[in-house]
Every structure is written in structure tokens, then in C-alpha cells.
PDB file of N, CA and C in Angstrom:
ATOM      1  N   UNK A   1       0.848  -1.178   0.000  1.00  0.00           N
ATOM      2  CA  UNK A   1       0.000   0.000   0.000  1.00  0.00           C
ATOM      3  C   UNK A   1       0.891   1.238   0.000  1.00  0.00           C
ATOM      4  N   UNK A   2       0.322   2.427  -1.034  1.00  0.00           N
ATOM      5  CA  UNK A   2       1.603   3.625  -1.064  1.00  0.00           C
ATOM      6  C   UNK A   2       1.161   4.235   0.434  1.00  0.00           C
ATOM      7  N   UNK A   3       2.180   4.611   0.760  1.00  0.00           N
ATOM      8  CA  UNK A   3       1.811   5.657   1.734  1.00  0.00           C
ATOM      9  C   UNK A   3       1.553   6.945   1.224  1.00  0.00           C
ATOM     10  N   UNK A   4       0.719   7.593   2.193  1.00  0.00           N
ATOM     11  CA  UNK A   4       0.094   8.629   2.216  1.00  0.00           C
ATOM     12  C   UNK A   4       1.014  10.037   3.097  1.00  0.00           C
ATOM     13  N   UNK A   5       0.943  11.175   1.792  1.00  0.00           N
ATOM     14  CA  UNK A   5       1.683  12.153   2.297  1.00  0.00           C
ATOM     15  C   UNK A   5       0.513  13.397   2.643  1.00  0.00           C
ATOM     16  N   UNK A   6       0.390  14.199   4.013  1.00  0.00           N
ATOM     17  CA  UNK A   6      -0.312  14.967   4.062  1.00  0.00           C
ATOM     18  C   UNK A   6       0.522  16.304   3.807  1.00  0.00           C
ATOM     19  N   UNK A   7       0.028  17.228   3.021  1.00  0.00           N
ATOM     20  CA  UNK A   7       0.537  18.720   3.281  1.00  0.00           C
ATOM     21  C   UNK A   7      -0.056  19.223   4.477  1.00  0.00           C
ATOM     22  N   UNK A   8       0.456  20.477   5.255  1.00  0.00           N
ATOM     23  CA  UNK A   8      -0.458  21.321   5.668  1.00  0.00           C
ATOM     24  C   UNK A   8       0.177  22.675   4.779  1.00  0.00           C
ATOM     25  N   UNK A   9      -1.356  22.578   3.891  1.00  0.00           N
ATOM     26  CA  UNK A   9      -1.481  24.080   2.725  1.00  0.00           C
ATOM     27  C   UNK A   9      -1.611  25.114   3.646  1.00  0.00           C
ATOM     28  N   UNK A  10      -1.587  25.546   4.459  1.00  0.00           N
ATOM     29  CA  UNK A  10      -1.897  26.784   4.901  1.00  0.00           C
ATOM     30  C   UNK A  10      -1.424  27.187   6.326  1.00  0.00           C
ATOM     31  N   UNK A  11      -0.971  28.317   6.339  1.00  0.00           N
ATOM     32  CA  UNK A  11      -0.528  28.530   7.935  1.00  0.00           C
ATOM     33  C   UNK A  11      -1.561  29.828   8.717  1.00  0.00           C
ATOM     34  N   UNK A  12      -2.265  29.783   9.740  1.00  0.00           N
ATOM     35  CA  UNK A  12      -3.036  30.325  10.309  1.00  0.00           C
ATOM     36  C   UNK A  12      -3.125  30.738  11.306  1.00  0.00           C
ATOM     37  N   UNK A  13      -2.273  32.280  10.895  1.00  0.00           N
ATOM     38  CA  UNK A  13      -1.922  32.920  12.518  1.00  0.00           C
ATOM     39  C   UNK A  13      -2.519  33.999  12.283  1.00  0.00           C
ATOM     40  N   UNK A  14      -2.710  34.446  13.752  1.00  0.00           N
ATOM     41  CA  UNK A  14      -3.848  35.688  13.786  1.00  0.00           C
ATOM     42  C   UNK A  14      -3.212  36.893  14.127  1.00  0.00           C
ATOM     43  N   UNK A  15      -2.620  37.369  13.825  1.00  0.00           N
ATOM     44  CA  UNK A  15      -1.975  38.980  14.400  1.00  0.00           C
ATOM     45  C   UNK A  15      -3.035  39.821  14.697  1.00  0.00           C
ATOM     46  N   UNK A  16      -2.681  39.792  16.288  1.00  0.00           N
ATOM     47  CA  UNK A  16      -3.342  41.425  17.209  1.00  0.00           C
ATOM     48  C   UNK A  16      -2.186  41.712  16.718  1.00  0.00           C
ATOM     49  N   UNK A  17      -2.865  43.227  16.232  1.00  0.00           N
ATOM     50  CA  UNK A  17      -1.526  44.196  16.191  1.00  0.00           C
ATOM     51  C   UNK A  17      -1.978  45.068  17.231  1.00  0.00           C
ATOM     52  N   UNK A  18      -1.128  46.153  17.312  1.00  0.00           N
ATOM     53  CA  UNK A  18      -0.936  46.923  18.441  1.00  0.00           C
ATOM     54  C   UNK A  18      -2.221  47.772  18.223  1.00  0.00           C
ATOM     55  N   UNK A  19      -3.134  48.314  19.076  1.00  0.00           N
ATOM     56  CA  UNK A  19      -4.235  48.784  18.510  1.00  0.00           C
ATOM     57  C   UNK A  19      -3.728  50.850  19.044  1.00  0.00           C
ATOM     58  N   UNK A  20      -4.232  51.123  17.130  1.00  0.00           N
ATOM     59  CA  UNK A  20      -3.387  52.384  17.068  1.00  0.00           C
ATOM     60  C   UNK A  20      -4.669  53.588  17.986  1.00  0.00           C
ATOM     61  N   UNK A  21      -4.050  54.817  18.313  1.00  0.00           N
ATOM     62  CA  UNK A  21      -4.255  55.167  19.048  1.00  0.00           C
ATOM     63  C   UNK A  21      -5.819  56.111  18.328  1.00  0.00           C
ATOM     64  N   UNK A  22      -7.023  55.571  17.375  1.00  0.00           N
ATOM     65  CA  UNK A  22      -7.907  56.180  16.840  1.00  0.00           C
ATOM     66  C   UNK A  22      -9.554  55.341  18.140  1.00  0.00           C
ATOM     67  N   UNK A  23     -10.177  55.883  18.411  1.00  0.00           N
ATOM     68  CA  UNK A  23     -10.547  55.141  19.476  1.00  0.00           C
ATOM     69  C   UNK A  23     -11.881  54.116  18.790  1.00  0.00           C
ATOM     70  N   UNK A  24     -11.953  53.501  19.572  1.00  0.00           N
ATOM     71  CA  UNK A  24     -12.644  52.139  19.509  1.00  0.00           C
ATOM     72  C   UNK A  24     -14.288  52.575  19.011  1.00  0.00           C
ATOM     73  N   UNK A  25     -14.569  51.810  17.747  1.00  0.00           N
ATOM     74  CA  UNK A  25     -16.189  52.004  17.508  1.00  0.00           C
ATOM     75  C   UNK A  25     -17.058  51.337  18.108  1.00  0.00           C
ATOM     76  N   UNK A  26     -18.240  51.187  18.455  1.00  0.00           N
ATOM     77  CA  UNK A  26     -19.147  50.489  19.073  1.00  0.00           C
ATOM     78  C   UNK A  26     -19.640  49.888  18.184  1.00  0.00           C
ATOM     79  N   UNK A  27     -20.040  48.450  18.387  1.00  0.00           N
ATOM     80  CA  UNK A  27     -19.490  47.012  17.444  1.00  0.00           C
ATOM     81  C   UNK A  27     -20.679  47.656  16.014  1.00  0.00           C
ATOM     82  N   UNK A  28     -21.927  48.027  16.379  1.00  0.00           N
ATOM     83  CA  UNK A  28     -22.794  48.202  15.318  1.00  0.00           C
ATOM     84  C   UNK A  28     -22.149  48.934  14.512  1.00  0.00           C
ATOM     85  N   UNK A  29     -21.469  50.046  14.654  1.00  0.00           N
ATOM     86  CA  UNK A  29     -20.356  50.728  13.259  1.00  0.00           C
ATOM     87  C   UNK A  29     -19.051  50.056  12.655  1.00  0.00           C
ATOM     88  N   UNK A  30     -18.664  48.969  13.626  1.00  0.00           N
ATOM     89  CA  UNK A  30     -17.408  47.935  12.966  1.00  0.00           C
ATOM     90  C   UNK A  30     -17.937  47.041  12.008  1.00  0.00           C
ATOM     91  N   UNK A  31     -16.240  47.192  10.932  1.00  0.00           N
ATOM     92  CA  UNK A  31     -17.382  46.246   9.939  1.00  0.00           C
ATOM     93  C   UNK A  31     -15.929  45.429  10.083  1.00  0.00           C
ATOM     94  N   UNK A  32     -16.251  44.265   8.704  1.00  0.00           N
ATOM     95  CA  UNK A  32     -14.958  43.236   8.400  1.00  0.00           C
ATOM     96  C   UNK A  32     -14.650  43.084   7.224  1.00  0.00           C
ATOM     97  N   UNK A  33     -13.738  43.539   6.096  1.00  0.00           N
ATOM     98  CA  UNK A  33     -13.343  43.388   5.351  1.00  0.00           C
ATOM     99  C   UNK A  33     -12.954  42.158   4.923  1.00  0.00           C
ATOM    100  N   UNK A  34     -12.613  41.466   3.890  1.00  0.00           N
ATOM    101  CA  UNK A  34     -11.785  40.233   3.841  1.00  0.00           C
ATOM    102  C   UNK A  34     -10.750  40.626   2.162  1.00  0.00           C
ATOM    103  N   UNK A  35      -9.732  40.657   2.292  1.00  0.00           N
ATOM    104  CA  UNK A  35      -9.131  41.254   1.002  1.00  0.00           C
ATOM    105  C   UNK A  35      -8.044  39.765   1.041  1.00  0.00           C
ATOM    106  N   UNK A  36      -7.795  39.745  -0.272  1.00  0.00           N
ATOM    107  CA  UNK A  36      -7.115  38.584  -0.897  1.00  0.00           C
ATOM    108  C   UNK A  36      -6.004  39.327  -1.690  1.00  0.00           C
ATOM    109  N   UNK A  37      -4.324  38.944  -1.245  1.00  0.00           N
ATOM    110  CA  UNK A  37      -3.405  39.553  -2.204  1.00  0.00           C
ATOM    111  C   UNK A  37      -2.878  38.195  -2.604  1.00  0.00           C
ATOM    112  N   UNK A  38      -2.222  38.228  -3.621  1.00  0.00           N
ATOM    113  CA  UNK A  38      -1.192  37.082  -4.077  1.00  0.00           C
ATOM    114  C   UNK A  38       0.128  37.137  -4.029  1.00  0.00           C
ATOM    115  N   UNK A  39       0.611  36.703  -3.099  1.00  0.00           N
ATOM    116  CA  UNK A  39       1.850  36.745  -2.127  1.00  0.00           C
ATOM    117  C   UNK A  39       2.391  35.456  -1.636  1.00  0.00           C
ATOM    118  N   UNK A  40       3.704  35.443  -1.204  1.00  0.00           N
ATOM    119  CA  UNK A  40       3.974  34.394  -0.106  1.00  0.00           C
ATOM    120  C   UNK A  40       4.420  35.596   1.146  1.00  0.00           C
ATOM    121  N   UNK A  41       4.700  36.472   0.843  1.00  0.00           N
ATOM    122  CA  UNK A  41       5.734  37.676   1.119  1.00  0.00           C
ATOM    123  C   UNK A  41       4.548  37.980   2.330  1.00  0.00           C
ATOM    124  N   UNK A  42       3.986  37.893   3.737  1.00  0.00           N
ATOM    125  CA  UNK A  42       3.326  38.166   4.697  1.00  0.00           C
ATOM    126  C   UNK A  42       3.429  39.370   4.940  1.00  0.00           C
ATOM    127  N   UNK A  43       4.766  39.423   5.679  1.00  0.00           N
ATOM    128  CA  UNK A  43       5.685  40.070   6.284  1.00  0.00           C
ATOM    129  C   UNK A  43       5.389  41.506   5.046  1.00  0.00           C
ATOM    130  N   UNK A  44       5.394  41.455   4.087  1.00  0.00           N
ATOM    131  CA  UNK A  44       5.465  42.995   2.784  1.00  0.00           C
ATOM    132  C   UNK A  44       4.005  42.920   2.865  1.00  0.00           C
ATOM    133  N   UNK A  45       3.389  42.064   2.890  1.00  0.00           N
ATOM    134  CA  UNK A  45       1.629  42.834   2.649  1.00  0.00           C
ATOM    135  C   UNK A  45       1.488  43.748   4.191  1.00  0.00           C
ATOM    136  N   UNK A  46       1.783  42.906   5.511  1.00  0.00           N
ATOM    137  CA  UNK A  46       1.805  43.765   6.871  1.00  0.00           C
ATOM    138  C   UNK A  46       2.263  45.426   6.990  1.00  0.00           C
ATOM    139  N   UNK A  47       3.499  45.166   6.564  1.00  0.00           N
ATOM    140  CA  UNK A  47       4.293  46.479   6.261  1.00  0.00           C
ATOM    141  C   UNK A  47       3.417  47.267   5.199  1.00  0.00           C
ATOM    142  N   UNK A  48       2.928  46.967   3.937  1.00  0.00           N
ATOM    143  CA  UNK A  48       2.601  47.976   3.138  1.00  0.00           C
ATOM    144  C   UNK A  48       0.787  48.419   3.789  1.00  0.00           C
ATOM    145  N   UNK A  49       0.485  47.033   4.303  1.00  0.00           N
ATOM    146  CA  UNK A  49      -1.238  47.674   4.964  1.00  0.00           C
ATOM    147  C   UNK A  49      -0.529  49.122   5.920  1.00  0.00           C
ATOM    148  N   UNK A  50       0.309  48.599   6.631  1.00  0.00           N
ATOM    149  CA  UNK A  50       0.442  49.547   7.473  1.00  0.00           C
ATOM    150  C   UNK A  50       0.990  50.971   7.167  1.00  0.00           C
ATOM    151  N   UNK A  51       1.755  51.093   5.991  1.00  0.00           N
ATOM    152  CA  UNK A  51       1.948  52.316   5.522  1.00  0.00           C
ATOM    153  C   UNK A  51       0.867  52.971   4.700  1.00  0.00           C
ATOM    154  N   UNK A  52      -0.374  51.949   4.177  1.00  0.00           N
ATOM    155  CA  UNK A  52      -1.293  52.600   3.576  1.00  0.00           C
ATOM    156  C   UNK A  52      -1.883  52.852   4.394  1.00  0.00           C
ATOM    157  N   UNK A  53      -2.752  52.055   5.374  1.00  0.00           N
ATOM    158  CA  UNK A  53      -4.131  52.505   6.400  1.00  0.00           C
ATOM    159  C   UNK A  53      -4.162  53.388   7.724  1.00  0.00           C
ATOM    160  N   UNK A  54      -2.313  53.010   7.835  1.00  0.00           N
ATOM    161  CA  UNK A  54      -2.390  53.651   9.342  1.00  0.00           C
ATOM    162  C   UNK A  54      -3.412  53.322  10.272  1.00  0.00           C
ATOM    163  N   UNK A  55      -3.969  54.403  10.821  1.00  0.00           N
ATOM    164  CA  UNK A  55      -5.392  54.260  12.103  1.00  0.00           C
ATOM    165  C   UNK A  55      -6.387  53.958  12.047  1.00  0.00           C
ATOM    166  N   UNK A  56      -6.451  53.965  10.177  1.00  0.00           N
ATOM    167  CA  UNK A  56      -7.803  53.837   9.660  1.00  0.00           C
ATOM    168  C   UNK A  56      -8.478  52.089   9.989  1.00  0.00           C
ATOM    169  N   UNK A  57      -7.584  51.305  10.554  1.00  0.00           N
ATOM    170  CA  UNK A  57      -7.858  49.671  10.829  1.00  0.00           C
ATOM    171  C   UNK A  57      -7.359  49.263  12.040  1.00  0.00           C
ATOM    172  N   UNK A  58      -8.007  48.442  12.700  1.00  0.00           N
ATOM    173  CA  UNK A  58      -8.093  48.829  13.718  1.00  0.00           C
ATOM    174  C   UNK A  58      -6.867  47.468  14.527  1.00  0.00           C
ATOM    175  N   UNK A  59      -7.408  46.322  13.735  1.00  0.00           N
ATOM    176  CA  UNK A  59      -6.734  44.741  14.116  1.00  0.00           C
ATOM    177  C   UNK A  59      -7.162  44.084  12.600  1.00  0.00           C
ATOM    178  N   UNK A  60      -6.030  42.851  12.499  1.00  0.00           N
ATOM    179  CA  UNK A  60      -6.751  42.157  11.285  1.00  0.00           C
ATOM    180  C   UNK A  60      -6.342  40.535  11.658  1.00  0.00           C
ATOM    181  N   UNK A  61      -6.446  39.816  10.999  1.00  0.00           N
ATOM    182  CA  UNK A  61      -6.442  38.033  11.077  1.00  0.00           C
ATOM    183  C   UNK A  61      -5.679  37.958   9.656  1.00  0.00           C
ATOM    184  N   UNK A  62      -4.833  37.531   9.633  1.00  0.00           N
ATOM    185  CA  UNK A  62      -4.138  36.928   8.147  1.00  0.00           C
ATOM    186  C   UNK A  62      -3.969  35.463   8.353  1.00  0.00           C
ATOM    187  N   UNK A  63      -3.987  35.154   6.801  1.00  0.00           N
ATOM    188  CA  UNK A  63      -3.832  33.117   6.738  1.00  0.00           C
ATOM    189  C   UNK A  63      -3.217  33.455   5.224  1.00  0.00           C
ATOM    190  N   UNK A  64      -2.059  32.557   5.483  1.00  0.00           N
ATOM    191  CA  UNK A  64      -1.298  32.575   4.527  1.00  0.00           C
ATOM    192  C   UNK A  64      -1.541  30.865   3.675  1.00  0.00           C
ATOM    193  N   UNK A  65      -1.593  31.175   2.811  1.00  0.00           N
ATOM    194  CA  UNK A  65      -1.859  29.650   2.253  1.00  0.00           C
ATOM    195  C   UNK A  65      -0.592  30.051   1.188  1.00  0.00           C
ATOM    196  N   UNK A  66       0.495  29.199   1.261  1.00  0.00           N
ATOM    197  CA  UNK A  66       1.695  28.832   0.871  1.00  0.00           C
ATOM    198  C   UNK A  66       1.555  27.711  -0.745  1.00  0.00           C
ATOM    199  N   UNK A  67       0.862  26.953  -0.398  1.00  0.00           N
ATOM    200  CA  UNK A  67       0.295  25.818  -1.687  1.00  0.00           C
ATOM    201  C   UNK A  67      -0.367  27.164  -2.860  1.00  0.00           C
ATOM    202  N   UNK A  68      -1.031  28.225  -2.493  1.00  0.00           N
ATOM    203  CA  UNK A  68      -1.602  28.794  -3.869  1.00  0.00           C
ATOM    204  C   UNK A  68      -0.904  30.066  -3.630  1.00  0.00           C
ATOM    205  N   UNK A  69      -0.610  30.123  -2.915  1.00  0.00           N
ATOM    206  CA  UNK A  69       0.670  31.736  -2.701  1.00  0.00           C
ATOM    207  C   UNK A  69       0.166  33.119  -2.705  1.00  0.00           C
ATOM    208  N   UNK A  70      -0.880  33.050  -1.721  1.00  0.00           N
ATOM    209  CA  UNK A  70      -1.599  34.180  -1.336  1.00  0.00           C
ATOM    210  C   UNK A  70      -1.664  34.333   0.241  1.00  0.00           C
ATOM    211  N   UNK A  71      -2.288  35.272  -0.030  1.00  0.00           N
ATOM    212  CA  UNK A  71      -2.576  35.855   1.783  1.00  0.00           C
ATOM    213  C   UNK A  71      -3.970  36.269   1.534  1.00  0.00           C
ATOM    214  N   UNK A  72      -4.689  35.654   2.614  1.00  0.00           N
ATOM    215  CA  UNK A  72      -5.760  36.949   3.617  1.00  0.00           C
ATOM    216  C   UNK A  72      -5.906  37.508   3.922  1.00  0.00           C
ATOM    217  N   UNK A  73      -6.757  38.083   4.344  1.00  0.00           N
ATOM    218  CA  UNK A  73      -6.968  38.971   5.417  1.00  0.00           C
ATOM    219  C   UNK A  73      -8.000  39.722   5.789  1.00  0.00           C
ATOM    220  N   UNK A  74      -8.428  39.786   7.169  1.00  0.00           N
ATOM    221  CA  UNK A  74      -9.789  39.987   7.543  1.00  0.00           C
ATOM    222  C   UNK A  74      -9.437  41.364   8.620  1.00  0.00           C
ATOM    223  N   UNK A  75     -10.125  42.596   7.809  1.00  0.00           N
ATOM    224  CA  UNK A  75      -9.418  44.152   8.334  1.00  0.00           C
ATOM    225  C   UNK A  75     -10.842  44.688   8.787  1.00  0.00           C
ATOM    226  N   UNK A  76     -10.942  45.081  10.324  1.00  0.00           N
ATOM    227  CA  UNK A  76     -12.119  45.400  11.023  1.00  0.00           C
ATOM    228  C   UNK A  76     -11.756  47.053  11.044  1.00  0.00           C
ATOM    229  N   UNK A  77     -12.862  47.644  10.445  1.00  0.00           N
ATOM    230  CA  UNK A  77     -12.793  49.596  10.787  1.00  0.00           C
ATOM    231  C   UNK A  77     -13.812  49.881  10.514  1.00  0.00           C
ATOM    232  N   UNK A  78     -14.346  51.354  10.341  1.00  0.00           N
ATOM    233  CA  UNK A  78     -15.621  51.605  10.657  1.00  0.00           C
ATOM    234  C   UNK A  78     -16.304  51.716   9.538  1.00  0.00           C
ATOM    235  N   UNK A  79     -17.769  51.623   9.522  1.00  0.00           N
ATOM    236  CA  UNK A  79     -18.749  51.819   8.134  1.00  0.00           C
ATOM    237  C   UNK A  79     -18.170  52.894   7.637  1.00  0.00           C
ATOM    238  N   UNK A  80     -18.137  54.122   8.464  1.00  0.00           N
ATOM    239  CA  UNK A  80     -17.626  54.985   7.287  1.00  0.00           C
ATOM    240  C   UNK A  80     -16.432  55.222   7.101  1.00  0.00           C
ATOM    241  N   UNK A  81     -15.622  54.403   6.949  1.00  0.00           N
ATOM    242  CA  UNK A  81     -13.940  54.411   6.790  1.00  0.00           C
ATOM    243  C   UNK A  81     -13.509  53.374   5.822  1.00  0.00           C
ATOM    244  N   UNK A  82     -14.631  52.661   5.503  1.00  0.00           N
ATOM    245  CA  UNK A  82     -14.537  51.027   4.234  1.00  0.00           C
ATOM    246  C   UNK A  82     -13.844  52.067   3.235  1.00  0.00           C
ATOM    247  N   UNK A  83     -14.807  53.595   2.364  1.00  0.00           N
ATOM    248  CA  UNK A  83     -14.301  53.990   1.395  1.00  0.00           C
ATOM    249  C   UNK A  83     -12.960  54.334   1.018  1.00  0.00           C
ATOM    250  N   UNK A  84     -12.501  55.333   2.120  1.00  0.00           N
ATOM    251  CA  UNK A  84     -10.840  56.070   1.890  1.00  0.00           C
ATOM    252  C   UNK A  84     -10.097  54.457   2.399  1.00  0.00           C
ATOM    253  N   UNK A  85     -10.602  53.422   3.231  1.00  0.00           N
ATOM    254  CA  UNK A  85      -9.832  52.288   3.378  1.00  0.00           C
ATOM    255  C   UNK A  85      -9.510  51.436   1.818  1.00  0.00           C
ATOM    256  N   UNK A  86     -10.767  51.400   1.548  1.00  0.00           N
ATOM    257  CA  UNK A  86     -10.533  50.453   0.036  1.00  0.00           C
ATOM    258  C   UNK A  86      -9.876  51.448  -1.057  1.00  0.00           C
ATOM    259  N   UNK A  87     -10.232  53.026  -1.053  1.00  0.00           N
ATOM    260  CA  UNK A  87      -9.188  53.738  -1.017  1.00  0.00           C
ATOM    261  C   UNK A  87      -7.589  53.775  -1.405  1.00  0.00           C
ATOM    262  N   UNK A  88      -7.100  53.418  -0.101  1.00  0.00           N
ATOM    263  CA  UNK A  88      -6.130  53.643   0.268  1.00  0.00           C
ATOM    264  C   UNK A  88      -5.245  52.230  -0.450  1.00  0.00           C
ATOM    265  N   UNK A  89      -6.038  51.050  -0.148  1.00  0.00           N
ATOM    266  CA  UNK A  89      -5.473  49.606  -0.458  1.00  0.00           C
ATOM    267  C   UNK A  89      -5.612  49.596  -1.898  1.00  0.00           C
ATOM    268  N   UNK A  90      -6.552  50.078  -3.090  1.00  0.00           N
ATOM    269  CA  UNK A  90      -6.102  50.095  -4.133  1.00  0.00           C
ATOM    270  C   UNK A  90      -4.970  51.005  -4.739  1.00  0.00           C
ATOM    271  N   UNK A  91      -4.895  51.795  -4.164  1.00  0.00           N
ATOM    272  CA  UNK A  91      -3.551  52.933  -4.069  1.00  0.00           C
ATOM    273  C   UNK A  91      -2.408  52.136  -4.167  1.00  0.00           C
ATOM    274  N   UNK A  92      -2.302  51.503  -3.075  1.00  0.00           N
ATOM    275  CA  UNK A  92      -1.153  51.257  -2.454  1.00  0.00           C
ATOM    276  C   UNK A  92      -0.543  49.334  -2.715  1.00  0.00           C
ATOM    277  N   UNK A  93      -1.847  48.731  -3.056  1.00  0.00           N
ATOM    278  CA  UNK A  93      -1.570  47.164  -3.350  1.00  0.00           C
ATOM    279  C   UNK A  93      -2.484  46.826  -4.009  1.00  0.00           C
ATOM    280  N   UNK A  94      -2.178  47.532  -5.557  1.00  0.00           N
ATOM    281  CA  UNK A  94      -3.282  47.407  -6.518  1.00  0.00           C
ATOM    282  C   UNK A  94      -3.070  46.586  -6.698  1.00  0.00           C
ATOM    283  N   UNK A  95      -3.000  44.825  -6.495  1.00  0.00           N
ATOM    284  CA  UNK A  95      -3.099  43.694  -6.910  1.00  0.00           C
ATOM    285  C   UNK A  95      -4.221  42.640  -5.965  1.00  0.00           C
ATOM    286  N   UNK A  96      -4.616  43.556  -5.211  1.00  0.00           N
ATOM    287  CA  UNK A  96      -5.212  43.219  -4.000  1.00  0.00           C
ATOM    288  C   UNK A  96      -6.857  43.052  -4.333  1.00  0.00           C
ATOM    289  N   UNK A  97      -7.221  42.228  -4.188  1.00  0.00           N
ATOM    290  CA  UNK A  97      -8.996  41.424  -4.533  1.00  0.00           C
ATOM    291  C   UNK A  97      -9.784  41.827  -3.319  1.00  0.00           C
ATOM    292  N   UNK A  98     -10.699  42.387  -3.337  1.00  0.00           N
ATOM    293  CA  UNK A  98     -11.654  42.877  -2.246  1.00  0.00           C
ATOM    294  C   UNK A  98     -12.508  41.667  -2.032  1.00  0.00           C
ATOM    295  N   UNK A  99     -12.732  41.375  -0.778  1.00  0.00           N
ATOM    296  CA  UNK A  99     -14.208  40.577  -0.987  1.00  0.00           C
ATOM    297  C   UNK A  99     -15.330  41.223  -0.328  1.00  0.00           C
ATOM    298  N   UNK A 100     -16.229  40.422   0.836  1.00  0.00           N
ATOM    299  CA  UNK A 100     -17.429  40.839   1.480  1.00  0.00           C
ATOM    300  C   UNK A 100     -17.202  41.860   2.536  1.00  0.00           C
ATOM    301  N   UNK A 101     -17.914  42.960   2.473  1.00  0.00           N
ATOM    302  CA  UNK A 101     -18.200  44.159   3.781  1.00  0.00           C
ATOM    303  C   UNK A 101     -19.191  43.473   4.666  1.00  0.00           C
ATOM    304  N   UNK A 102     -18.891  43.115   6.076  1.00  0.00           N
ATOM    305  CA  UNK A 102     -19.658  42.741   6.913  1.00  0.00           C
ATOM    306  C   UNK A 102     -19.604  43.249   8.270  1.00  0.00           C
ATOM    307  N   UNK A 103     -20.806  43.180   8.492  1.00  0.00           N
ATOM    308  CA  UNK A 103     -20.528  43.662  10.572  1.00  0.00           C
ATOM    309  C   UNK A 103     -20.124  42.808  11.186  1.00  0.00           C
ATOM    310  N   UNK A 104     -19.432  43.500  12.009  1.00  0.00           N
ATOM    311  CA  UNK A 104     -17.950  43.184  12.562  1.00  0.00           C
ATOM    312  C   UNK A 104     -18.739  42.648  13.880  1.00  0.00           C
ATOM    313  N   UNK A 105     -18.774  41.144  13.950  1.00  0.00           N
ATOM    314  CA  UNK A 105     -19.554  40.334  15.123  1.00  0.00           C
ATOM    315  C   UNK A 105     -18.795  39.625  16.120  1.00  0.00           C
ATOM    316  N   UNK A 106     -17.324  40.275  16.045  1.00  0.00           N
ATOM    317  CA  UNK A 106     -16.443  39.745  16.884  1.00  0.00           C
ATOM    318  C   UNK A 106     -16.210  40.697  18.255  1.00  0.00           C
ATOM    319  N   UNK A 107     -17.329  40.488  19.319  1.00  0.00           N
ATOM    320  CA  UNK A 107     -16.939  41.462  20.595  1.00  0.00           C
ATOM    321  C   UNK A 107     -15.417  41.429  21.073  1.00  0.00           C
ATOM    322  N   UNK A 108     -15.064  39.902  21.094  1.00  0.00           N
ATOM    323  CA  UNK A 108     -13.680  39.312  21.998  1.00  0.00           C
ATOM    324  C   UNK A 108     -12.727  40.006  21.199  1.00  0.00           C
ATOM    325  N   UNK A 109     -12.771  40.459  20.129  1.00  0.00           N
ATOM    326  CA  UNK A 109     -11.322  41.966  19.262  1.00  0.00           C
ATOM    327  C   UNK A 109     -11.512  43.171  19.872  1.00  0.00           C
ATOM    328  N   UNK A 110     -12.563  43.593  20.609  1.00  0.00           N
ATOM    329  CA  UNK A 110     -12.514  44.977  21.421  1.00  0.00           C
ATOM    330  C   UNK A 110     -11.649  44.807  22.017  1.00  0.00           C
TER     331      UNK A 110
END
């Protein structure tokens, strides 16, 4: 019988980042972004979110899947900050795939 090789495709770490000093929305105005870049490079999408959004985001969740060579990422800020945010990320990592705007139903990220 051949043996069986498992990958693990994907690595799934959650970065709290440091939460910047713009103050906290009350959850009904937080929303959740989910943007898709094509990368292995983590570490350069982190750095360039952060030179594009600054304060404008608040914490995010990245999952790097290594097998198709992209990144995630799930970016919580306010209803009215999605625009100059999506904004800012086509500016700055025009290769970057938007997906769903949703309310942000995660209390335990306050």
C-alpha cells in the first residue's frame, strides 16, 4: 500500500496588532473586510497595509496559504472608513482582490 503524504497548505496565525491610538467604535459601526493579495511575502503585505491605512484599521487576522501563494486577510474599521480604506489599499496594493463588507460580530477583538 503507497503511503500517504499529508501537506499542511496553509498557515493560520492571527496577528493582534498593536491597537493604534484612533478610538474604539461600538461594534454596530465595525465592519470586516476580507481582502485577498497574491503573495507568499506576509511580512510585505503587513508592512505595506500599514503604511497605507495607518489608524484607519483597527486589528486584522491573516492566513497565509503557501500551496496557492496568497494571503488573507480579515481588516475590522468603521462603516464609514470602508471607502478612503478600500481607497487607500487600491492605491497602495493594486493587486489586492476585495471581498465581502460585513458587521464586525467579533466582541472578543474589542
Amino acid at each position: 500500500m503507497a503511503s500517504r503524504q499529508f501537506h499542511h497548505q496553509s498557515t493560520y496565525s492571527p496577528l493582534l496588532m498593536a491597537r493604534h491610538a484612533a478610538p474604539q467604535a461600538p461594534l454596530a459601526e465595525s465592519v470586516q473586510l476580507t481582502l485577498r493579495v497574491e503573495t507568499r511575502d506576509a511580512l510585505g503585505v503587513r508592512r505595506a497595509l500599514h503604511a497605507a491605512l495607518g489608524d484607519s484599521v483597527d486589528i486584522y487576522v491573516m492566513k497565509v496559504d503557501h500551496a496557492r501563494a496568497c494571503v488573507t486577510l480579515s481588516l475590522r474599521t468603521t462603516r464609514s472608513g470602508v471607502d478612503s480604506l478600500m481607497h487607500a489599499i487600491m492605491r497602495d496594493l493594486p493587486g489586492a482582490e476585495f471581498g465581502r463588507v460585513q458587521p464586525s460580530i467579533s466582541a472578543a477583538t474589542h
